[in-house]
Protein backbone atom coordinates (compact mmCIF):
# COMPACT_ATOMS: atom_id res chain seq x y z
CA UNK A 1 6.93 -5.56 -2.57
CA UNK A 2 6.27 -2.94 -4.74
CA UNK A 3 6.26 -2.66 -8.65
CA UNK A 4 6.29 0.74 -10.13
CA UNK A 5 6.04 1.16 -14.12
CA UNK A 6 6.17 4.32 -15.99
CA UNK A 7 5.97 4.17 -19.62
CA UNK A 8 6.54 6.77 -23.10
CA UNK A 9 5.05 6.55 -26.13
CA UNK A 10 6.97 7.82 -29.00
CA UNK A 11 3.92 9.02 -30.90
CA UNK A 12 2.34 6.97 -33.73
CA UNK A 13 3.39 3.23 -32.77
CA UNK A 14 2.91 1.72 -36.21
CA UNK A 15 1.07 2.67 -39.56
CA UNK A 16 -2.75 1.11 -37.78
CA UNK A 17 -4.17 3.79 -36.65
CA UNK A 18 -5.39 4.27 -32.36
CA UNK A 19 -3.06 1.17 -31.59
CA UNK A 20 -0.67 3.32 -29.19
CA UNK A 21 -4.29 3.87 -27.13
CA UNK A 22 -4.27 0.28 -26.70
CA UNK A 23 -0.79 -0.50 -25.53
CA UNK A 24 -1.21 2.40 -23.02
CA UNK A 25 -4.70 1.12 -21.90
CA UNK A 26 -3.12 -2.20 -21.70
CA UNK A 27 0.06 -0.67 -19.30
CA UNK A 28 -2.58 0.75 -17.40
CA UNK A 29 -4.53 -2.30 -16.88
CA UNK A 30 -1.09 -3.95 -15.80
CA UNK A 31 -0.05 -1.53 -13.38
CA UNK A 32 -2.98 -2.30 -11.79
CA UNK A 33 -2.56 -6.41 -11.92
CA UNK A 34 0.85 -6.20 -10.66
CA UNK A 35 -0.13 -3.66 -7.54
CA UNK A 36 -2.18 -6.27 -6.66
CA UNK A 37 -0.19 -9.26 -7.05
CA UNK A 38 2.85 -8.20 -5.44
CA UNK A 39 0.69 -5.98 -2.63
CA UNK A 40 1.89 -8.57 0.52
CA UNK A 41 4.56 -10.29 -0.88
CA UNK A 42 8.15 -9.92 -0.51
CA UNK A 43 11.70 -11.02 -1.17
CA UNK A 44 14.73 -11.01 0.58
CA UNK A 45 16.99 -7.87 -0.35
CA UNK A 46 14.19 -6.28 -2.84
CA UNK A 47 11.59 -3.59 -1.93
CA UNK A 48 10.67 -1.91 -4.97
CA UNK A 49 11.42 -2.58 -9.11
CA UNK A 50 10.88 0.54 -10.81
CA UNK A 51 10.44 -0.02 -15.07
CA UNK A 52 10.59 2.83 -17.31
CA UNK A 53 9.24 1.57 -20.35
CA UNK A 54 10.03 2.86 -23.87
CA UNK A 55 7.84 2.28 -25.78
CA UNK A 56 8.28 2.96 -30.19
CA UNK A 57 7.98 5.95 -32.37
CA UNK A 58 10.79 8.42 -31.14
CA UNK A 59 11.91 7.16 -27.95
CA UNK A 60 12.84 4.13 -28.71
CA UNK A 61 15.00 4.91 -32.13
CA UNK A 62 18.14 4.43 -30.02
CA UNK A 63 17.31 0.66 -29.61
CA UNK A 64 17.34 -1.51 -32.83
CA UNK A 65 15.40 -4.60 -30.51
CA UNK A 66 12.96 -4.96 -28.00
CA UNK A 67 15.23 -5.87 -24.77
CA UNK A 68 15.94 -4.95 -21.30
CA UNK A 69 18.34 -1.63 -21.96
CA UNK A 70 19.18 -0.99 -18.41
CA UNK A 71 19.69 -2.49 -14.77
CA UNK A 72 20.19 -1.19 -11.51
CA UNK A 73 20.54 -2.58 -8.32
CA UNK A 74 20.66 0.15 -4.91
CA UNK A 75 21.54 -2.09 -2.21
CA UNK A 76 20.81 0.61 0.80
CA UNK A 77 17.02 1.25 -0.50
CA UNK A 78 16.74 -2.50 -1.51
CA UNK A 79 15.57 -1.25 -4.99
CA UNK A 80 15.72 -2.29 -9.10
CA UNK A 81 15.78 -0.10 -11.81
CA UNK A 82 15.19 -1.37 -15.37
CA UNK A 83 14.83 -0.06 -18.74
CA UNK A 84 12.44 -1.99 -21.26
CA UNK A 85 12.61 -0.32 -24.81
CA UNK A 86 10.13 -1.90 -27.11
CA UNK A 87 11.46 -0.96 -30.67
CA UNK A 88 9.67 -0.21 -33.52
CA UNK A 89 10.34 -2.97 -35.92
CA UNK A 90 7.87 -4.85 -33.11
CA UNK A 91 4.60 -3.72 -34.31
CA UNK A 92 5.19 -4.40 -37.76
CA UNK A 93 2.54 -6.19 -39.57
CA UNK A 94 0.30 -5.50 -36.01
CA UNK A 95 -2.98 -5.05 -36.52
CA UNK A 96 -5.74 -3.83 -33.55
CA UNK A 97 -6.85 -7.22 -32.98
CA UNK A 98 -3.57 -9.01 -32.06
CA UNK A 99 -1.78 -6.09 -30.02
CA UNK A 100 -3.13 -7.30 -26.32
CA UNK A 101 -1.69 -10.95 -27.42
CA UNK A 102 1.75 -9.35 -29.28
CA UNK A 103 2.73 -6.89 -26.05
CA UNK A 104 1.63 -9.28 -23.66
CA UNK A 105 4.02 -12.03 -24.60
CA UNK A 106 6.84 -9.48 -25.11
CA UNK A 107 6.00 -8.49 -21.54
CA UNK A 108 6.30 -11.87 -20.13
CA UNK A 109 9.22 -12.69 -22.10
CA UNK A 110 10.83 -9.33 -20.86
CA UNK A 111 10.26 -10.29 -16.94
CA UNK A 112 11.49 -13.95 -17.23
CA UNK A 113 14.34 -12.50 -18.02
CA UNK A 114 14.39 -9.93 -15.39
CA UNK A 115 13.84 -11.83 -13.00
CA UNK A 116 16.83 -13.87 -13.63
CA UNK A 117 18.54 -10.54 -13.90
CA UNK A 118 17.72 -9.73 -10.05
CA UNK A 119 18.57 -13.48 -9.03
CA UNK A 120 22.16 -12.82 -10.26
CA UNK A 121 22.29 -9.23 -8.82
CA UNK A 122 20.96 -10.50 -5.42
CA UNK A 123 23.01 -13.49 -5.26
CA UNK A 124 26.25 -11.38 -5.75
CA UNK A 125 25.15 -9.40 -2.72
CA UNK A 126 24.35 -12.52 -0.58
CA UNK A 127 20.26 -12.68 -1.23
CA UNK A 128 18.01 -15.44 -2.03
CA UNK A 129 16.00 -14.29 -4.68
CA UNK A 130 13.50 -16.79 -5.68
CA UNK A 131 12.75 -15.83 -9.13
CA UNK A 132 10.26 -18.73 -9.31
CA UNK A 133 8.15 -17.43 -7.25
CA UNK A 134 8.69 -13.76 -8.86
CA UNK A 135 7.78 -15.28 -12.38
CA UNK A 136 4.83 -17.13 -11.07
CA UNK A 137 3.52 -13.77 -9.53
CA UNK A 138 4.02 -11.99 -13.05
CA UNK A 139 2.43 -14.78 -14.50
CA UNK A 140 -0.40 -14.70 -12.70
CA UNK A 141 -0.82 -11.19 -13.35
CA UNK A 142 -0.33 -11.12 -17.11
CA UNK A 143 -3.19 -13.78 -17.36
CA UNK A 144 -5.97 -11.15 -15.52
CA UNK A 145 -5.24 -9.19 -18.72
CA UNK A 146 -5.39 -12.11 -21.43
């Protein structure tokens, strides 16, 4: 299975200064972790999750929390689609040395719950989706970065 994250920065993410470098050097480092976690697995009815992730400053004024925004399921190419918007009321009071710790929770807490997200979707279209297993693999992941 494949995981596929793209991500926007809105500019400045909070008043600290050089924190939006971290949060994308952090993306990039999970990008990474997750190609390799999810490299030979694979689940019933899924293929591919793509995440666009919004990430503060600009992009993310629509959103007044830090949630999943969107989801799609496309049956035919056996692929997700989901939205994370990370607002900017998130970083407040952030400083440089607790970022990796505040983003990575909020990641973790974002995929526990899309995981049970794609266990409903699947189910309604007659899959198994073992979200155990999917939140074990995340898990795993996240904690390379940590």
């Amino acid at each position: 299975m494949e995981i596929v994250i793209s991500s926007v920065i809105g500019g400045q993410i909070a008043a600290v200064e050089g924190l939006e470098k971290v949060v994308h050097a952090l993306i990039i480092e999970m990008r990474k972790s997750f190609k390799k976690q999810f490299e030979n697995k694979s689940f019933a009815g899924l293929d591919k999750v793509k995440i666009n992730m919004y990430i503060s400053g600009d992009v993310s004024e629509y959103c007044t929390t830090s949630e999943i925004t969107k989801c799609l399921y496309f049956e035919r190419k056996k692929q997700f689609i989901s939205e994370f918007c990370i607002a900017r009321s998130y970083w407040t009071s952030c400083s440089l040395s607790d970022v990796k710790g505040k983003f990575l929770l909020l990641i973790e807490n974002l995929f526990v719950s899309l995981s049970m997200l794609i266990k409903h979707r699947l189910k309604c279209k007659g899959y198994d989706f073992d979200s155990e297993v999917f939140k074990e693999i995340v898990l795993k992941s996240l904690i390379e970065l940590s």
